[in-house]
C-alpha atoms as a PDB file:
ATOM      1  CA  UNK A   1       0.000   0.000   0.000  1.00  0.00           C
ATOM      2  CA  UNK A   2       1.057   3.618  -0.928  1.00  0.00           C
ATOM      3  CA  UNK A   3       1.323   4.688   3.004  1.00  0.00           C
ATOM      4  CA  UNK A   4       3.785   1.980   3.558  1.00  0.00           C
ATOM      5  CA  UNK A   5       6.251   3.394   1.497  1.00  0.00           C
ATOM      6  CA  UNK A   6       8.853   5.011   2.920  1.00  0.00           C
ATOM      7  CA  UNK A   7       8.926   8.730   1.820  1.00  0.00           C
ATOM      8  CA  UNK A   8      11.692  10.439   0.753  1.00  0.00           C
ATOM      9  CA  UNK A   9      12.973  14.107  -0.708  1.00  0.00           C
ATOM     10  CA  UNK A  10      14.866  15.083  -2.655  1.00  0.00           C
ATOM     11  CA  UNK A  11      15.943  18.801  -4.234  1.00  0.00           C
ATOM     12  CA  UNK A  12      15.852  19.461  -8.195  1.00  0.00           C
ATOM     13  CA  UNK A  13      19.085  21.058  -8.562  1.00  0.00           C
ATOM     14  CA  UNK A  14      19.335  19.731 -12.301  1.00  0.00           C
ATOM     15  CA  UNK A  15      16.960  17.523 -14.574  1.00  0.00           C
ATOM     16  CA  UNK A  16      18.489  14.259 -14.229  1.00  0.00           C
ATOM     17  CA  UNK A  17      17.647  13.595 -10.598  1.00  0.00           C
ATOM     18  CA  UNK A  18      14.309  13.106 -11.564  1.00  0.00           C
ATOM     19  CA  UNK A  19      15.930  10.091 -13.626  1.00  0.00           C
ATOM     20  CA  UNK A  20      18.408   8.943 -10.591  1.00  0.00           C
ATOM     21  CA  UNK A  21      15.084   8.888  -8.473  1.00  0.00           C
ATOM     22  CA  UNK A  22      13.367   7.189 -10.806  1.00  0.00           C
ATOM     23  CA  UNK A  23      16.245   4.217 -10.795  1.00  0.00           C
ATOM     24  CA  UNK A  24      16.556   4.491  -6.864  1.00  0.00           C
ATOM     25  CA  UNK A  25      12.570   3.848  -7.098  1.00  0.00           C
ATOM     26  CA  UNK A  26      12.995   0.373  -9.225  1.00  0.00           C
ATOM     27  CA  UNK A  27      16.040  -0.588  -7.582  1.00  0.00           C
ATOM     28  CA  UNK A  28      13.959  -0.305  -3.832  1.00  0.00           C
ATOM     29  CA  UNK A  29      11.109  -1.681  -5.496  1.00  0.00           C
ATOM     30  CA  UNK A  30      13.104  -4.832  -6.600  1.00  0.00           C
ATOM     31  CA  UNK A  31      14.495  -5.562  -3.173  1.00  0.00           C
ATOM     32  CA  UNK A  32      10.963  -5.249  -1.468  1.00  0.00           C
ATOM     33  CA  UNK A  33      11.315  -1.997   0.196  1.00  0.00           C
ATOM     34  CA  UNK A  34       9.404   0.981  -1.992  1.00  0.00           C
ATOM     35  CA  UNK A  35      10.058   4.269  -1.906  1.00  0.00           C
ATOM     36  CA  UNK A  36       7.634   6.898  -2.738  1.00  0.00           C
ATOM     37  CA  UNK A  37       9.647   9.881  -4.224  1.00  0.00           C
ATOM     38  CA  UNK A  38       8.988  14.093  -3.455  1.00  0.00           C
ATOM     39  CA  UNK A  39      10.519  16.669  -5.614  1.00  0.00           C
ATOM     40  CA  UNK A  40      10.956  20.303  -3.724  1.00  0.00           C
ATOM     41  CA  UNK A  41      12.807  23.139  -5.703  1.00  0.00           C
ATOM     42  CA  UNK A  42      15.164  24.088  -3.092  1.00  0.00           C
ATOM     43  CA  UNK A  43      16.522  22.663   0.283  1.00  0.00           C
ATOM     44  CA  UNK A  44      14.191  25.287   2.662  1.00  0.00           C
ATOM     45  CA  UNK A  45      11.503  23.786   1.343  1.00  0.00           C
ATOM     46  CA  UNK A  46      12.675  20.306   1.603  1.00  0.00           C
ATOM     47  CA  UNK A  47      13.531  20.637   5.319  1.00  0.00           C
ATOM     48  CA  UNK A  48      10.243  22.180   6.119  1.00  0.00           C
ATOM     49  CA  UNK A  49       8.698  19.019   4.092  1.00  0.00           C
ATOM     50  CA  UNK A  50      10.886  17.513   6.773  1.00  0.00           C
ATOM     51  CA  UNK A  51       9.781  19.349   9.507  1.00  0.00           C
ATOM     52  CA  UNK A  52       6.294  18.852   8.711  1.00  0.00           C
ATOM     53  CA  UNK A  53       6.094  15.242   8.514  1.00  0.00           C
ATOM     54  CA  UNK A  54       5.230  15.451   4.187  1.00  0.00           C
ATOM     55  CA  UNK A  55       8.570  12.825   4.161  1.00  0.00           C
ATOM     56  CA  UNK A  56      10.577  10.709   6.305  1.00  0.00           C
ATOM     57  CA  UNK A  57      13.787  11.188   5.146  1.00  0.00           C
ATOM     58  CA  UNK A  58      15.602  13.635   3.183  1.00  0.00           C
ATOM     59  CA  UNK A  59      19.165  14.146   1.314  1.00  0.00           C
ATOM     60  CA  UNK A  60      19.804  17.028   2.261  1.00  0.00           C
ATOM     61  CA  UNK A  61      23.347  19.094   1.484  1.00  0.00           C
ATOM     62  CA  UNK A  62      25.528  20.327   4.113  1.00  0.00           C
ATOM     63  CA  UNK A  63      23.874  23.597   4.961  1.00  0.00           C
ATOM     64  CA  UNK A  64      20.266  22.135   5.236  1.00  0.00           C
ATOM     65  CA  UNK A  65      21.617  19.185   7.575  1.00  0.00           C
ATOM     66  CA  UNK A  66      22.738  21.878  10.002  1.00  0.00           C
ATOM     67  CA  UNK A  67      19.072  23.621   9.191  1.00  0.00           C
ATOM     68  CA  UNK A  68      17.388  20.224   9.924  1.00  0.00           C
ATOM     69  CA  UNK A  69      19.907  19.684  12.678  1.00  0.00           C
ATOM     70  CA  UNK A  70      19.312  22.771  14.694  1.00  0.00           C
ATOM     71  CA  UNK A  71      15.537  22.374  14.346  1.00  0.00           C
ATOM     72  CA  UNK A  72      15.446  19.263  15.603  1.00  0.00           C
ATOM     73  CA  UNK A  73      17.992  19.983  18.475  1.00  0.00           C
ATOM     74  CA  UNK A  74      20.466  18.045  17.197  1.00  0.00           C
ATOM     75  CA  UNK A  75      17.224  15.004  17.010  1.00  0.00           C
ATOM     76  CA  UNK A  76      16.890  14.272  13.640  1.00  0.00           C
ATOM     77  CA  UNK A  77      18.859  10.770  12.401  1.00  0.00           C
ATOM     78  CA  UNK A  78      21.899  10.665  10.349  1.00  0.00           C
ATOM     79  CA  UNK A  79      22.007   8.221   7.056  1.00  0.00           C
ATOM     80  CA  UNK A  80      24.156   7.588   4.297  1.00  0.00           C
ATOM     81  CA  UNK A  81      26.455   9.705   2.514  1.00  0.00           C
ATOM     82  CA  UNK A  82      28.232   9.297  -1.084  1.00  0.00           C
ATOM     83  CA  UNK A  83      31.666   7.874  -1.006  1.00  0.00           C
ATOM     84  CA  UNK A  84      32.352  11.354  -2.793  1.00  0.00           C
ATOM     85  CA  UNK A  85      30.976  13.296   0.401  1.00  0.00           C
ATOM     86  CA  UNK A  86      33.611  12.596   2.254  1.00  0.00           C
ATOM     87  CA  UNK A  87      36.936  14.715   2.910  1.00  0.00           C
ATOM     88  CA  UNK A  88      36.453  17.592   0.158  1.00  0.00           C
ATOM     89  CA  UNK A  89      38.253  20.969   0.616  1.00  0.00           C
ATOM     90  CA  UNK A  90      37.379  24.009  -0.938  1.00  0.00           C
ATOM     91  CA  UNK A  91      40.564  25.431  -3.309  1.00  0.00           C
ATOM     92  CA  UNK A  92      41.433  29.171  -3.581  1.00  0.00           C
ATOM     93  CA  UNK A  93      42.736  29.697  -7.319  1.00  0.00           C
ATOM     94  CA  UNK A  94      44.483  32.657  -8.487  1.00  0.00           C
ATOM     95  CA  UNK A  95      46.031  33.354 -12.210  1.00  0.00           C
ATOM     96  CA  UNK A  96      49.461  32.366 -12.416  1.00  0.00           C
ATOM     97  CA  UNK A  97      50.908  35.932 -13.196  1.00  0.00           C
ATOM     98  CA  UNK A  98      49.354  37.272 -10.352  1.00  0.00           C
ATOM     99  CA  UNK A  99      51.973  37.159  -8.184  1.00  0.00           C
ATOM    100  CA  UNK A 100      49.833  36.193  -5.658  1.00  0.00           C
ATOM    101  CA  UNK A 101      51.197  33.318  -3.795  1.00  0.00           C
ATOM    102  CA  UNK A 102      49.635  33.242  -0.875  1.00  0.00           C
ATOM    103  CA  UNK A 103      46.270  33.874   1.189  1.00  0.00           C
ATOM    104  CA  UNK A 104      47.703  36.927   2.726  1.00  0.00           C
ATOM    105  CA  UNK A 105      48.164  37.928  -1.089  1.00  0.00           C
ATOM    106  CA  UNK A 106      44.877  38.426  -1.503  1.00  0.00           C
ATOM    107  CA  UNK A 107      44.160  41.127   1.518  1.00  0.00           C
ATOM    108  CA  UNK A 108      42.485  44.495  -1.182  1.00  0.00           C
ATOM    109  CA  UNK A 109      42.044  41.858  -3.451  1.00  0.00           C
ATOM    110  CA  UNK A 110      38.611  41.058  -5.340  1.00  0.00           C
ATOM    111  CA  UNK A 111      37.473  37.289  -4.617  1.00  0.00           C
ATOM    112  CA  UNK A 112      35.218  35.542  -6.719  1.00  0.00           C
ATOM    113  CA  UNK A 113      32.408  33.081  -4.734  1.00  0.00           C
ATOM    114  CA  UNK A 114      29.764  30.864  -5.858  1.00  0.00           C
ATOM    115  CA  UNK A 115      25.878  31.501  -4.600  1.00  0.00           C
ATOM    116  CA  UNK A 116      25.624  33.182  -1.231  1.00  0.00           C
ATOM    117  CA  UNK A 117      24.875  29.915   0.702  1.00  0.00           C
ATOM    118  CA  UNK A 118      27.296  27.536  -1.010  1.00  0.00           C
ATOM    119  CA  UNK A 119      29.258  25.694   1.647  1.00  0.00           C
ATOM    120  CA  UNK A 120      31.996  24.855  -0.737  1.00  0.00           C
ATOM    121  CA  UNK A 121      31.959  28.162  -2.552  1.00  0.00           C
ATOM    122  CA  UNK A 122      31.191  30.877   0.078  1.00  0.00           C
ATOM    123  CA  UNK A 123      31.145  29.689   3.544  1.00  0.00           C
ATOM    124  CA  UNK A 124      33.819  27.708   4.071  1.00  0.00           C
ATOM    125  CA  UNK A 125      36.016  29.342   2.402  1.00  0.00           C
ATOM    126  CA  UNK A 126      35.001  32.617   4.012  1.00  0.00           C
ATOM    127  CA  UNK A 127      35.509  31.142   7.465  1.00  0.00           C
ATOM    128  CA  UNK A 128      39.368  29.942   6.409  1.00  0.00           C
ATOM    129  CA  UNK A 129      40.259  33.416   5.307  1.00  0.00           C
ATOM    130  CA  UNK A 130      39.173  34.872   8.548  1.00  0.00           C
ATOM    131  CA  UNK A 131      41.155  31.668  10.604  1.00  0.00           C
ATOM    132  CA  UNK A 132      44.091  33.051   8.118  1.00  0.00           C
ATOM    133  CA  UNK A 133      43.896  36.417   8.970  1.00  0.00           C
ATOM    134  CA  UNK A 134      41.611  37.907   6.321  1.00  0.00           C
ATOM    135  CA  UNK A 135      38.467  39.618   8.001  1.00  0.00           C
ATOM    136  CA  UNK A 136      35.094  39.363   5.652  1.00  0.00           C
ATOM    137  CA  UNK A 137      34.082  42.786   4.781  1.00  0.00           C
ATOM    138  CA  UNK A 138      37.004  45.036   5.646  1.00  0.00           C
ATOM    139  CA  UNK A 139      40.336  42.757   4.027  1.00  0.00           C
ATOM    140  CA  UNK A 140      38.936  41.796   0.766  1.00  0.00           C
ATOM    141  CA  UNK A 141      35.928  42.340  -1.297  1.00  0.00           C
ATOM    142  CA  UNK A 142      33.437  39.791  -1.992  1.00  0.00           C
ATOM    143  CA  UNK A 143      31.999  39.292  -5.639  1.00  0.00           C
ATOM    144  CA  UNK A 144      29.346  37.127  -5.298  1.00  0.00           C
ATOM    145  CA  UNK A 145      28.147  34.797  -8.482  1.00  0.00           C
ATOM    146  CA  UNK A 146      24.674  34.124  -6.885  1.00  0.00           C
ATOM    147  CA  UNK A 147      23.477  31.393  -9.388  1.00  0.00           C
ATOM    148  CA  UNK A 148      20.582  28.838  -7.944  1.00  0.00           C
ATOM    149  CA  UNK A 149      20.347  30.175  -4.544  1.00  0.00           C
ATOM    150  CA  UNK A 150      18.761  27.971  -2.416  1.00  0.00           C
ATOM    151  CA  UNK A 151      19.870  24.858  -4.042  1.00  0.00           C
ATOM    152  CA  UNK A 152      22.942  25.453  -1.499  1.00  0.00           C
ATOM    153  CA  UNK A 153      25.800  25.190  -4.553  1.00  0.00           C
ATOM    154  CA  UNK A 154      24.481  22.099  -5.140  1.00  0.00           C
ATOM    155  CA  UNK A 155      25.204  22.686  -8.524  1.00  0.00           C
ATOM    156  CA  UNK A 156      28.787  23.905 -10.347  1.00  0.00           C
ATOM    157  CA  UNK A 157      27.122  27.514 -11.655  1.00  0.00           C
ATOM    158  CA  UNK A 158      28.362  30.130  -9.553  1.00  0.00           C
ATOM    159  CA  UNK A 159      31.341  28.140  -9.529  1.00  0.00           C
ATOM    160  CA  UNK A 160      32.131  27.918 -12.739  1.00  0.00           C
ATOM    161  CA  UNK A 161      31.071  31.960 -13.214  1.00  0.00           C
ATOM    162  CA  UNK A 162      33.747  32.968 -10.762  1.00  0.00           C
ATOM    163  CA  UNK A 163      36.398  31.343 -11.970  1.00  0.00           C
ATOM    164  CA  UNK A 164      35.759  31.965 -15.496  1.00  0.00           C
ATOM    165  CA  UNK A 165      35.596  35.677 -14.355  1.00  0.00           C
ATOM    166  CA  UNK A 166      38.856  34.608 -12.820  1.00  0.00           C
ATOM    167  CA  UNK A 167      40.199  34.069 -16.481  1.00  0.00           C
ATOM    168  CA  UNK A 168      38.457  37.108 -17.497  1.00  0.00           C
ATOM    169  CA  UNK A 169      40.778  38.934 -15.297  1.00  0.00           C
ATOM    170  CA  UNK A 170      37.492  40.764 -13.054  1.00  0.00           C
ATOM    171  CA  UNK A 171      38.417  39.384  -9.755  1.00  0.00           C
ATOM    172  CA  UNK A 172      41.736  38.555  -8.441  1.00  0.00           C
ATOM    173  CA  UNK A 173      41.273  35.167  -7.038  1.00  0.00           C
ATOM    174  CA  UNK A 174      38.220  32.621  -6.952  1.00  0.00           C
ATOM    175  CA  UNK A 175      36.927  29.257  -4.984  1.00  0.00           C
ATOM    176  CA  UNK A 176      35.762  25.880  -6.233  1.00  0.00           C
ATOM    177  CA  UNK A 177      35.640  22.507  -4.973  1.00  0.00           C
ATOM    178  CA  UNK A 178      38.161  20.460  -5.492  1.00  0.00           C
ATOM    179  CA  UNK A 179      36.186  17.739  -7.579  1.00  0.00           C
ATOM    180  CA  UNK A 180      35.107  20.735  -9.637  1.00  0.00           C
ATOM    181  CA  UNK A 181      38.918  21.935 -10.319  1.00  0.00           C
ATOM    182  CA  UNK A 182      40.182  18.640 -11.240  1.00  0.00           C
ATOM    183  CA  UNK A 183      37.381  18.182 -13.723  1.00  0.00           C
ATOM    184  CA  UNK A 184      37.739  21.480 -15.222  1.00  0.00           C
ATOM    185  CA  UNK A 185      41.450  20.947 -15.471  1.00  0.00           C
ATOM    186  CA  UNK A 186      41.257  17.477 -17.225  1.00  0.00           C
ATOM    187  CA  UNK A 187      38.213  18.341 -19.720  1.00  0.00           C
ATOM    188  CA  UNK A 188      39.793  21.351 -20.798  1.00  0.00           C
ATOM    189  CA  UNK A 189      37.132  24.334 -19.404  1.00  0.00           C
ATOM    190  CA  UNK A 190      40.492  26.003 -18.132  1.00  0.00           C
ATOM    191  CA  UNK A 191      43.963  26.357 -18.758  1.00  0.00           C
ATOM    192  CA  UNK A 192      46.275  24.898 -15.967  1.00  0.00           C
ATOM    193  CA  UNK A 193      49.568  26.758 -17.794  1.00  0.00           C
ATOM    194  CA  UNK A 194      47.174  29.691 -16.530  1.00  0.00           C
ATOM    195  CA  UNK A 195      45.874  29.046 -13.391  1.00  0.00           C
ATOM    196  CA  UNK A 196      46.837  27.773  -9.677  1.00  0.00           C
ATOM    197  CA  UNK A 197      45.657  26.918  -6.717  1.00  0.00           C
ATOM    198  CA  UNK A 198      47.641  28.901  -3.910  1.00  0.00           C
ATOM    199  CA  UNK A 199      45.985  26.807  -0.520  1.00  0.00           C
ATOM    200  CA  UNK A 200      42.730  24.625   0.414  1.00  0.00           C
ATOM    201  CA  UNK A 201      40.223  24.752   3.233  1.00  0.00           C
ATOM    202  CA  UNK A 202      40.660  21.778   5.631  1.00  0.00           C
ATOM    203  CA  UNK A 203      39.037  18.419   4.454  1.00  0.00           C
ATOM    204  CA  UNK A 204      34.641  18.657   4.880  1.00  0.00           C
ATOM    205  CA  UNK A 205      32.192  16.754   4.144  1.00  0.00           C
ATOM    206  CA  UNK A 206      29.092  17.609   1.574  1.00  0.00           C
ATOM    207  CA  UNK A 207      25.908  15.561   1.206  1.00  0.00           C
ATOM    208  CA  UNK A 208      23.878  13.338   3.512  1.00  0.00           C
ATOM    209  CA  UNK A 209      20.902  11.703   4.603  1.00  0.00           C
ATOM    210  CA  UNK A 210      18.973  12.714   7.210  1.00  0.00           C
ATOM    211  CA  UNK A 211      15.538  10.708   8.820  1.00  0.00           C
ATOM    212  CA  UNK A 212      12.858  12.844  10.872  1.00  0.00           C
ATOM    213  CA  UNK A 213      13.456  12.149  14.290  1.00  0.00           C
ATOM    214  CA  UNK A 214      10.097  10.507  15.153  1.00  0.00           C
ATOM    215  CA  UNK A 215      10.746   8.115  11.592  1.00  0.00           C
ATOM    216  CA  UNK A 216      11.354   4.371  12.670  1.00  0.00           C
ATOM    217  CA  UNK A 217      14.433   3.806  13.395  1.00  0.00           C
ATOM    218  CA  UNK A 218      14.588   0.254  12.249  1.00  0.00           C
ATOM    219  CA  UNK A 219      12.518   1.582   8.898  1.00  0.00           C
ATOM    220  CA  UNK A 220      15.743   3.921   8.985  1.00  0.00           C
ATOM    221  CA  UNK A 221      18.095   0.670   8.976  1.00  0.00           C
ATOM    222  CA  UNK A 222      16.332  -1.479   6.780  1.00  0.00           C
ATOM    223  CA  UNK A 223      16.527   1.454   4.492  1.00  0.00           C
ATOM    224  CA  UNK A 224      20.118   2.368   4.598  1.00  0.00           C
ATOM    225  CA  UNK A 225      20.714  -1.596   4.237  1.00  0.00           C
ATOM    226  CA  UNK A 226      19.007  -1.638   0.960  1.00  0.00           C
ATOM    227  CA  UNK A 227      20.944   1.148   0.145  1.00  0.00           C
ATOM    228  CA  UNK A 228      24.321  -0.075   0.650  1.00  0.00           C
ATOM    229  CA  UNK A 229      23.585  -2.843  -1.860  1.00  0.00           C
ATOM    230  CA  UNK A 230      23.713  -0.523  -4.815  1.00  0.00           C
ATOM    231  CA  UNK A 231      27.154  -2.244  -6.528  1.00  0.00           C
ATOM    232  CA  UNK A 232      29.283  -0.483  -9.124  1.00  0.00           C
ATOM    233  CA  UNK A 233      30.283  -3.213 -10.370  1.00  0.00           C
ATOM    234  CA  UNK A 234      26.534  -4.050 -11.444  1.00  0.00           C
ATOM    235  CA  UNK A 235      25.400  -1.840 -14.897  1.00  0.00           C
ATOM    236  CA  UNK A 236      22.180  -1.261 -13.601  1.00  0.00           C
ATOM    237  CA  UNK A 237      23.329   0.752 -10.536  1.00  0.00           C
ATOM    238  CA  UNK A 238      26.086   1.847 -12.223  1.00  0.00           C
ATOM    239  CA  UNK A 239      24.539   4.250 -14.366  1.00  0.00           C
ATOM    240  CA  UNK A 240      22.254   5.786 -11.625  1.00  0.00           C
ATOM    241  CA  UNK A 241      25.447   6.097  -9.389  1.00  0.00           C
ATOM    242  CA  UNK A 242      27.667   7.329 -12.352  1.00  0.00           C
ATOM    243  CA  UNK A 243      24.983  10.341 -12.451  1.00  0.00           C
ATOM    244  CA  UNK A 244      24.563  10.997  -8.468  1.00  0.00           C
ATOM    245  CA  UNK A 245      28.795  11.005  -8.730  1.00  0.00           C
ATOM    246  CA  UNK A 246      30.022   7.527  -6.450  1.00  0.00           C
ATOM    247  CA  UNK A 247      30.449   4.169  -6.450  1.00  0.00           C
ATOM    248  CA  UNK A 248      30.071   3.494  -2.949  1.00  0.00           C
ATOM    249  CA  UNK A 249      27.299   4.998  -0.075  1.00  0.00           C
ATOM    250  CA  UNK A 250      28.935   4.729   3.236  1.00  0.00           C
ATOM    251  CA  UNK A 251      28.075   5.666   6.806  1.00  0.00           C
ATOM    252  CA  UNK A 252      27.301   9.200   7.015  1.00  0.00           C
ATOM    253  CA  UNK A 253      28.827  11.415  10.046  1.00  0.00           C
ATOM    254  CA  UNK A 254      28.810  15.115  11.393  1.00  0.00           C
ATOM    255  CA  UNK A 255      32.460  15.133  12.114  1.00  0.00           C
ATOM    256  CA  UNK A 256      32.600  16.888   8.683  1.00  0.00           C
ATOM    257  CA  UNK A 257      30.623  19.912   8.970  1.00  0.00           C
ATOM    258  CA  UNK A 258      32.419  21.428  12.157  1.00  0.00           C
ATOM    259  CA  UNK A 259      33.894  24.266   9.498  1.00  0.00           C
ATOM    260  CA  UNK A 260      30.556  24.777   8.071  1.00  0.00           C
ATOM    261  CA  UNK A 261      29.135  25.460  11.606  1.00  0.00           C
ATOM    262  CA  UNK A 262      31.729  27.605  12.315  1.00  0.00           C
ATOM    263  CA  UNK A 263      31.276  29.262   9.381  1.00  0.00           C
ATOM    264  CA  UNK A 264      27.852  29.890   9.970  1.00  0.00           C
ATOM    265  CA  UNK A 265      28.442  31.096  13.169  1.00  0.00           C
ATOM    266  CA  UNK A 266      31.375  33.643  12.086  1.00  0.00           C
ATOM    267  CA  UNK A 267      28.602  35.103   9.306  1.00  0.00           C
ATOM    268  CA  UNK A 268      25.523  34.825  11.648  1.00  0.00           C
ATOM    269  CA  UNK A 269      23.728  33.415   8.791  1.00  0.00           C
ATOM    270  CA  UNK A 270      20.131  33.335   8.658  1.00  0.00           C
ATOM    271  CA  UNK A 271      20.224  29.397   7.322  1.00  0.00           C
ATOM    272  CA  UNK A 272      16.034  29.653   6.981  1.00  0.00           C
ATOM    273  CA  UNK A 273      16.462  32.324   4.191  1.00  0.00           C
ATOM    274  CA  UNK A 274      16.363  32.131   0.796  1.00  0.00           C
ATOM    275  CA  UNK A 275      16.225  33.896  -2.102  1.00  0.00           C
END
């Protein structure tokens, strides 16, 4: 029956997760344990879906776990995360004949940043200026490439407009993940003999699960079970997985957003707003 499914959200950040949901949805389906899918167009909305009981259990991004998180206080229950979620970092790139070298380099400088509440692209990288020295607002000057807010840079837009401003020559330095830098340099959207990367944030983690805290708990686990038999190795899952970006979901964990909450904290973000 249709209320036995286990209901679960999920944020439209780019047309083919409406295709990876739709494989999750077999795949569950085959192993006896369905899934009833709900589309929200950004992660606010998803976590008051959340909130309000509409699903049980929602993969969220970094920014809306600590939204969910602090609403729940600290109650809601962790799940899987991506093999690929694990130990990012955030790289500060700079044009080669800059003659910047450093992050103290780019104190008067003009930084570029992805979408105002990008973890990888604005927050984090904000916070390890200021634990380097470089106050927000007064050292440097923030330009801002606010594509898809409230998707929470769960896309490569703003991203990808900052550092091609980079190239342009309108800002002096700009951030992007480091999955995001080593795809750009291998496919050939920019010019290594052009560009560096002068320092890193400390290693964070991105995406992950989270369950309402009054969901079953051993719904939770049977869940997370099915999902750690998704196998790489198997071309049906492969192509789903190839398009969510792993070949492995592990155990999720918190340790990974300390920075982000810190972050969040040093900016006195309102993490309920969006755009």
């Amino acid at each position: 029956m249709s209320n036995d499914r286990i209901k679960v959200g999920a944020v439209i950040y780019d047309p083919r997760v409406t295709v990876i949901w739709g494989i999750l949805a077999d795949f569950f389906k085959e192993e006896g344990l369905e899934i009833e899918c709900f589309f929200y167009k950004d992660y606010g909305a998803q976590v008051d879906g959340l909130m309000n009981r509409e699903i049980d259990i929602a993969w969220n991004s970094p920014l809306a776990w600590l939204d969910a998180y602090t609403r729940t206080d600290g109650k809601c229950q962790m799940g899987s995360m991506r093999d690929t979620d694990r130990d990012r970092k955030t790289c500060f790139i700079v044009r080669k004949d800059s003659g910047i070298t450093n992050l103290d380099g780019l104190k008067g400088r003009t930084i570029g940043f992805g979408a105002m509440d990008s973890p990888q692209a604005r927050l984090i990288p904000i916070n390890h200026l200021y634990k380097n020295g470089l106050e927000y607002g007064a050292d440097y000057t923030e330009k801002r490439f606010d594509i898809g807010v409230g998707l929470h840079g769960d896309h490569i837009g703003g991203e990808l407009d900052a550092i091609r401003a980079l190239m342009a020559g309108t800002v002096d330095a700009s951030v992007t993940l480091d999955l995001n830098w080593e795809a750009w340099k291998k496919d050939g959207t920019i010019d290594e003999n052009q560009l560096v990367c002068i320092d890193t944030t400390a290693l964070f983690d991105h995406c992950i699960f989270v369950a309402h805290p009054e969901f079953s708990t051993e719904r939770y686990r049977e869940w997370q079970k099915v999902l750690h038999r998704m196998d790489y190795t198997n071309e049906a899952h492969k192509k789903m997985m190839d398009m969510e970006g792993l070949k492995e979901w592990v155990e999720g964990r918190i340790t990974g957003f300390q920075q982000l909450c810190e972050a969040n904290d040093y900016l006195n973000s309102l993490i309920n707003s969006q755009v």
